[in-house]
N, C-alpha and C. Protein backbone atom coordinates (compact mmCIF):
# COMPACT_ATOMS: atom_id res chain seq x y z
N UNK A 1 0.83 -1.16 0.00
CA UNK A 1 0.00 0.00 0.00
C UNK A 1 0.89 1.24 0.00
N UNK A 2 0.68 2.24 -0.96
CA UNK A 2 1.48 3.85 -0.80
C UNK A 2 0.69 4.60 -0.36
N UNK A 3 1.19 5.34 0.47
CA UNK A 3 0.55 6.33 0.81
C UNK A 3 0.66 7.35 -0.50
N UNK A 4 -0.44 8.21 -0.09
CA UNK A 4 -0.29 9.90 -1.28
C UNK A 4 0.46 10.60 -1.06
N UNK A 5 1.34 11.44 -1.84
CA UNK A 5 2.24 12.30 -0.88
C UNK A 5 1.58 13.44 -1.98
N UNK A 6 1.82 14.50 -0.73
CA UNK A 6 0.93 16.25 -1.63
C UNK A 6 2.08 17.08 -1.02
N UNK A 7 1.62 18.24 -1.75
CA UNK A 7 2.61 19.53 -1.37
C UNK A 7 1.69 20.25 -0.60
N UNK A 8 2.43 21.20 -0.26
CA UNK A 8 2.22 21.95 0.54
C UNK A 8 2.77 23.73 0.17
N UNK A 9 1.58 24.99 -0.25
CA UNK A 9 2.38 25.85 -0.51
C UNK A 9 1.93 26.77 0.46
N UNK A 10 3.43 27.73 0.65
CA UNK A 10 3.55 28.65 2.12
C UNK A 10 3.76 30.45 0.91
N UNK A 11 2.91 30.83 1.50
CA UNK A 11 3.26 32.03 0.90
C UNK A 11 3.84 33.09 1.72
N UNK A 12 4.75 33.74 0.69
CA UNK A 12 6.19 34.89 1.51
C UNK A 12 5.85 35.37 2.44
N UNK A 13 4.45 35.63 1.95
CA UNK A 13 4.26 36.92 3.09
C UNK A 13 4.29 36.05 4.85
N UNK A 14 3.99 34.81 4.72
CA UNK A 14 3.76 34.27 5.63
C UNK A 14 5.06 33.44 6.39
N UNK A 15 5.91 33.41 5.48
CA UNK A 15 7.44 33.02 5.74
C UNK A 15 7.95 34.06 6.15
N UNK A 16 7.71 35.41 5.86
CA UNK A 16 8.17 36.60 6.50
C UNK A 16 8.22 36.96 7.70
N UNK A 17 6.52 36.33 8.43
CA UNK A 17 5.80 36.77 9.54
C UNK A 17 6.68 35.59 10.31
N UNK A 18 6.89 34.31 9.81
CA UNK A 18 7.26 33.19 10.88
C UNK A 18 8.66 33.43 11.31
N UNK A 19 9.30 34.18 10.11
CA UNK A 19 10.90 34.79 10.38
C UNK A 19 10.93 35.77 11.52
N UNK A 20 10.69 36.51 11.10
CA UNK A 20 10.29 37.90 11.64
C UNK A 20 10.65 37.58 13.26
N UNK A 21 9.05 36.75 13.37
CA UNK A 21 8.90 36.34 15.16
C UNK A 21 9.72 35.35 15.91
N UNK A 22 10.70 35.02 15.21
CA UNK A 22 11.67 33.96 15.40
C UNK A 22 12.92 34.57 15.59
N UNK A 23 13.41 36.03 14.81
CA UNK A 23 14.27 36.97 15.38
C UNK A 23 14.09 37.82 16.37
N UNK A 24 12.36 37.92 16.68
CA UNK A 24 12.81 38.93 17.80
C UNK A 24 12.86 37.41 19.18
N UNK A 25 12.74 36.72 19.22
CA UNK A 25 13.38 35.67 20.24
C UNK A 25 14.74 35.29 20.53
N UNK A 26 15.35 35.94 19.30
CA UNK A 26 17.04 35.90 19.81
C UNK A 26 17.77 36.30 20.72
N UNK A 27 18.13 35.78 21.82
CA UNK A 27 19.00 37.08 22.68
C UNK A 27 19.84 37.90 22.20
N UNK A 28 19.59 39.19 22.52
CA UNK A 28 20.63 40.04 21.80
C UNK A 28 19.54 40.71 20.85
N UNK A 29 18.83 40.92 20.18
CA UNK A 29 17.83 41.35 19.08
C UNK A 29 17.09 42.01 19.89
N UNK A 30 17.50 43.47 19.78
CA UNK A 30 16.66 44.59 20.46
C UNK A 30 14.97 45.20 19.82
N UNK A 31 15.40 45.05 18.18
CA UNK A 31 13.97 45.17 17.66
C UNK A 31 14.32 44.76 16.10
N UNK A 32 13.68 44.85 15.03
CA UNK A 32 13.85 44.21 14.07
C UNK A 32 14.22 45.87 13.29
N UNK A 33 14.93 45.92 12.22
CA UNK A 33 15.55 46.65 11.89
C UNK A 33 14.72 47.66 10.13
N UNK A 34 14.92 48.53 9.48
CA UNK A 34 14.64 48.37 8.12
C UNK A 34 15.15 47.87 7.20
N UNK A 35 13.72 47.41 6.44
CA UNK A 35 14.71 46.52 5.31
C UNK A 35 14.86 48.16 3.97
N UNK A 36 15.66 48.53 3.35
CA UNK A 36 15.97 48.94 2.18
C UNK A 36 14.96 49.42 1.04
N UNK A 37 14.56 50.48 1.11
CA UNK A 37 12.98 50.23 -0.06
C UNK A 37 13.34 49.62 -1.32
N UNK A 38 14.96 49.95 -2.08
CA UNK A 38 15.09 49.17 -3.17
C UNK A 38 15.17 48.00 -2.88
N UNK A 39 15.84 47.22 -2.21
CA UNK A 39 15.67 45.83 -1.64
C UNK A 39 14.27 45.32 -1.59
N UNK A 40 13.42 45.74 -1.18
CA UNK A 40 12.24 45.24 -0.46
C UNK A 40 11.32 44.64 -2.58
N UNK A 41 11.31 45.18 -2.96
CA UNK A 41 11.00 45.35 -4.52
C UNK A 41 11.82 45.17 -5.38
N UNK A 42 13.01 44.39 -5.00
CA UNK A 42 14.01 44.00 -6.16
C UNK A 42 14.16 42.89 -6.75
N UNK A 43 13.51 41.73 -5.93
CA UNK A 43 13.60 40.10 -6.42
C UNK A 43 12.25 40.08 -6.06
N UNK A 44 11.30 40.91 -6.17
CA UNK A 44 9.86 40.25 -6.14
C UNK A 44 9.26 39.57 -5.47
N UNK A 45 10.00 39.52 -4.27
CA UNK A 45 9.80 38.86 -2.78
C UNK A 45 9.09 39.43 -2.14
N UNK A 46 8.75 39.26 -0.82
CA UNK A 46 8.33 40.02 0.16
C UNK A 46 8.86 40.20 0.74
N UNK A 47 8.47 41.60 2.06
CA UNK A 47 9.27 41.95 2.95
C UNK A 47 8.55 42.58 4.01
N UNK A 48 9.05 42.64 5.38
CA UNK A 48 8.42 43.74 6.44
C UNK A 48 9.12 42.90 7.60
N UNK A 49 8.58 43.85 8.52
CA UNK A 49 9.41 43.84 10.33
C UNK A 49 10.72 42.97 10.18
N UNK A 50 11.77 43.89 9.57
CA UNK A 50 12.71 43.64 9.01
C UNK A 50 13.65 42.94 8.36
N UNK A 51 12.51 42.33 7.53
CA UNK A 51 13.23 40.73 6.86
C UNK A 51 12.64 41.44 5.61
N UNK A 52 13.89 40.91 4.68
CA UNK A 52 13.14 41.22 3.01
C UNK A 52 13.25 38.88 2.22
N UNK A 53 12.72 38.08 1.76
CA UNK A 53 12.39 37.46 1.43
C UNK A 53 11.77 37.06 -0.14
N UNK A 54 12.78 35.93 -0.53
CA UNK A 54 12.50 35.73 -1.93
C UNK A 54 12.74 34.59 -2.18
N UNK A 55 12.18 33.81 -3.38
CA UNK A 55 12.58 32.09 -3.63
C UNK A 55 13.69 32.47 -5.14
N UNK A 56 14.35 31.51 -5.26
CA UNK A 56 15.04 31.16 -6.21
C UNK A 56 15.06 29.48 -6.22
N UNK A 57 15.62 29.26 -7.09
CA UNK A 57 15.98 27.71 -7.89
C UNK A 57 16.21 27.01 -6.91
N UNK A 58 17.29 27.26 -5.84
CA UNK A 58 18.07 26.50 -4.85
C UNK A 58 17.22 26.80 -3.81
N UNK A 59 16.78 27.78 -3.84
CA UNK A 59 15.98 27.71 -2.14
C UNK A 59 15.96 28.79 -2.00
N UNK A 60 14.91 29.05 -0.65
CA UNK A 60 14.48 30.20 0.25
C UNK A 60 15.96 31.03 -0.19
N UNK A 61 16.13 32.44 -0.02
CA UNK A 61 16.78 33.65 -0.01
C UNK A 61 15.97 34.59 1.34
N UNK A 62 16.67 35.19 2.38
CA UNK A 62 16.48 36.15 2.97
C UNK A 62 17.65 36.78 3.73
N UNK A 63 16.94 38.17 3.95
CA UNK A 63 17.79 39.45 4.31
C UNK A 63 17.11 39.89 5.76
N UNK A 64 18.03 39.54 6.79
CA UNK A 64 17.44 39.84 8.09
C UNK A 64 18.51 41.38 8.42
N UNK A 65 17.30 42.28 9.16
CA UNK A 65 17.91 43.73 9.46
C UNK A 65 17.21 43.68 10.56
N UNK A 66 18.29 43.97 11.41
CA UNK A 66 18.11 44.32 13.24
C UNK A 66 18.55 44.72 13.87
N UNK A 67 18.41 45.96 15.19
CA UNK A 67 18.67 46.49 15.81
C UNK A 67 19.43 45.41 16.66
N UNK A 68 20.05 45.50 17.20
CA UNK A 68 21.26 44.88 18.45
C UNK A 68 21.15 45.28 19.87
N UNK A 69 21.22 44.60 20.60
CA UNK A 69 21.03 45.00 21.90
C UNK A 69 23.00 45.85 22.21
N UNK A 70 22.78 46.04 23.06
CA UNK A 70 24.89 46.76 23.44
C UNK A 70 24.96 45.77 24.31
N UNK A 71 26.32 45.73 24.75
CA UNK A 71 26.81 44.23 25.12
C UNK A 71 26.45 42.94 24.89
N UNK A 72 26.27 43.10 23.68
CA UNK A 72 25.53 42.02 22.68
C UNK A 72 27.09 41.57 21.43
N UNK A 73 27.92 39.86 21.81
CA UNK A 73 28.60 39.67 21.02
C UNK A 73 27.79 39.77 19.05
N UNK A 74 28.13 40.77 18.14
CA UNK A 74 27.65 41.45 16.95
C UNK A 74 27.86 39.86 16.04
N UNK A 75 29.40 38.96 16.50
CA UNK A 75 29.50 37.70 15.63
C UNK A 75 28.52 36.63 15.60
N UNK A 76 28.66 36.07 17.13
CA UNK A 76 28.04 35.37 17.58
C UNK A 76 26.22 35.94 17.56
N UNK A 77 25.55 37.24 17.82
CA UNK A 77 24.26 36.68 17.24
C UNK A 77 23.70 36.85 15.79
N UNK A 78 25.05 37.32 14.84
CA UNK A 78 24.87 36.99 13.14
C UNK A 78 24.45 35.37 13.44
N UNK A 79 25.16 34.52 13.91
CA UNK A 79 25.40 32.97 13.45
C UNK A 79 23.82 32.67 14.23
N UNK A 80 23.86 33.58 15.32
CA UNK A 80 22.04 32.70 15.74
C UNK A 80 21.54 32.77 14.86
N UNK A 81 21.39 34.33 14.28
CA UNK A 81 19.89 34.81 13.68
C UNK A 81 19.77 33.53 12.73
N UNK A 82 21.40 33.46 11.84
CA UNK A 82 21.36 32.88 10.68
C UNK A 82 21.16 31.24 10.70
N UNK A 83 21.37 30.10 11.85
CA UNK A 83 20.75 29.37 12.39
C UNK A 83 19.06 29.29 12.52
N UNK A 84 18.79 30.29 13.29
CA UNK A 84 17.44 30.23 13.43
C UNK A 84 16.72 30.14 12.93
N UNK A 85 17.20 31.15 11.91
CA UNK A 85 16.15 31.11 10.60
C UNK A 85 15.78 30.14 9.31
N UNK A 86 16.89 29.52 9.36
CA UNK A 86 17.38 28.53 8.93
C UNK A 86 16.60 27.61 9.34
N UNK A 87 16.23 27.16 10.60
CA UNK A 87 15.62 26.24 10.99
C UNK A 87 14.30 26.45 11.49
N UNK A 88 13.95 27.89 11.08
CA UNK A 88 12.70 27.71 10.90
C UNK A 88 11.86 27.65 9.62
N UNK A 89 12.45 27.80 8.90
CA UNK A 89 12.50 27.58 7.55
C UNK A 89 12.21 26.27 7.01
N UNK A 90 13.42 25.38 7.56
CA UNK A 90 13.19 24.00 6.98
C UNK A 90 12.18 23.27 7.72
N UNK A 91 12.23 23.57 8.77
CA UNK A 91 11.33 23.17 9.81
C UNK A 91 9.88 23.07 10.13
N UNK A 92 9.28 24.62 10.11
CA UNK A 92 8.10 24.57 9.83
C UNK A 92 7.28 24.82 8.25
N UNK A 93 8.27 25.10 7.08
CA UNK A 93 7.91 25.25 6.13
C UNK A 93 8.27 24.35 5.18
N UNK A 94 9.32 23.18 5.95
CA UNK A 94 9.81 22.28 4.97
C UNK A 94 10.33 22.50 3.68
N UNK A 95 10.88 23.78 3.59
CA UNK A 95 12.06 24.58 2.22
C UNK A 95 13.11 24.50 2.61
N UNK A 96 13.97 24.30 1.54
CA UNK A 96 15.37 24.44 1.54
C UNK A 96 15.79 25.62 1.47
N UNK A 97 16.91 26.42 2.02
CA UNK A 97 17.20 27.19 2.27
C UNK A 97 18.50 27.63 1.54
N UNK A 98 18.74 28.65 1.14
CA UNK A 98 20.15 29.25 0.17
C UNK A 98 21.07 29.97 0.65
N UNK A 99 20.13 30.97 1.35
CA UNK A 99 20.61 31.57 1.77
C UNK A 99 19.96 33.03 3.03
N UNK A 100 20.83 33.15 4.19
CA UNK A 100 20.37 33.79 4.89
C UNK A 100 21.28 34.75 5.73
N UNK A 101 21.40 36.37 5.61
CA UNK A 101 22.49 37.34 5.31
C UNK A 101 21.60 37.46 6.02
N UNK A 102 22.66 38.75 7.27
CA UNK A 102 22.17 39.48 8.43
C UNK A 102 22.50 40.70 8.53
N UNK A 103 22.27 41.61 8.45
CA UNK A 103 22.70 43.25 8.63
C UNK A 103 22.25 43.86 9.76
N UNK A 104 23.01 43.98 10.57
CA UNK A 104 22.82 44.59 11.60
C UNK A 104 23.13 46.47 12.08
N UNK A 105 22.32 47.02 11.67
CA UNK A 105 22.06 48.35 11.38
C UNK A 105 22.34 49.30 12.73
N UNK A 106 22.07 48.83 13.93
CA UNK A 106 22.45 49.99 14.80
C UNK A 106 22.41 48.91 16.11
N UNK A 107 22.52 49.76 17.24
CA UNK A 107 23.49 49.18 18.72
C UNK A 107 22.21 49.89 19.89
N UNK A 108 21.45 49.62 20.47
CA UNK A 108 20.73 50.37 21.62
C UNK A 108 20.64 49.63 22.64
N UNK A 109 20.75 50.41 24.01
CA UNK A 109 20.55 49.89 24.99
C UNK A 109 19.11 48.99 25.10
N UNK A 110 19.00 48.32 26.07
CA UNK A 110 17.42 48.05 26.40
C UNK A 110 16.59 49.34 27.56
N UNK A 111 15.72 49.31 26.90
CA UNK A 111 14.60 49.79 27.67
C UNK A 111 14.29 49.73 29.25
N UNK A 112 14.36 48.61 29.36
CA UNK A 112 14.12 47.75 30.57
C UNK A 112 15.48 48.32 31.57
């Protein structure tokens, strides 16, 4: 007996939102950053609360932009974000992933 196997399609805008809320859980990620207006409209992706997002051939493409907490190692939470996202990606959206670049735009204390 086989089972059926089906797809499953996730739209950007909604890979955006699952990114998005998955960076501001990072330690160190003070708030999510801007994405670029030419960026945001350049590969026909989507974008907002500071992720810009696009598919290609090989896989998922995204651009994470975020504020930084201060006394926040800048190396070490590139490699989270870029982990994280990564695995939320394959994870709850079951895509392969290409690629995932982090720009980290400015340094603020916390609030708190």
């Amino acid at each position: 007996m086989t089972e059926a196997t089906g797809s499953v399609t996730v739209a950007p805008h909604v890979l955006v939102r699952l990114v998005s809320r998955a960076i501001r859980e990072v330690p160190g990620v003070r708030r999510p950053g801007t994405v670029p207006r030419a960026l945001a409209s350049l590969h026909g992706g989507s974008s907002g609360a500071g992720v810009a997002l696009w598919m290609e051939a090989e896989g998922v493409c995204v651009n994470c932009y975020l504020i930084a907490l201060t006394e926040t190692n800048l190396l070490e939470l590139g490699i989270a974000i870029q982990a994280t996202v990564a695995a939320v990606i394959q994870e709850l959206a079951g895509m392969a992933v290409h690629e995932v670049n982090v720009a980290i735009q400015d340094v603020e204390a916390s609030s708190g």
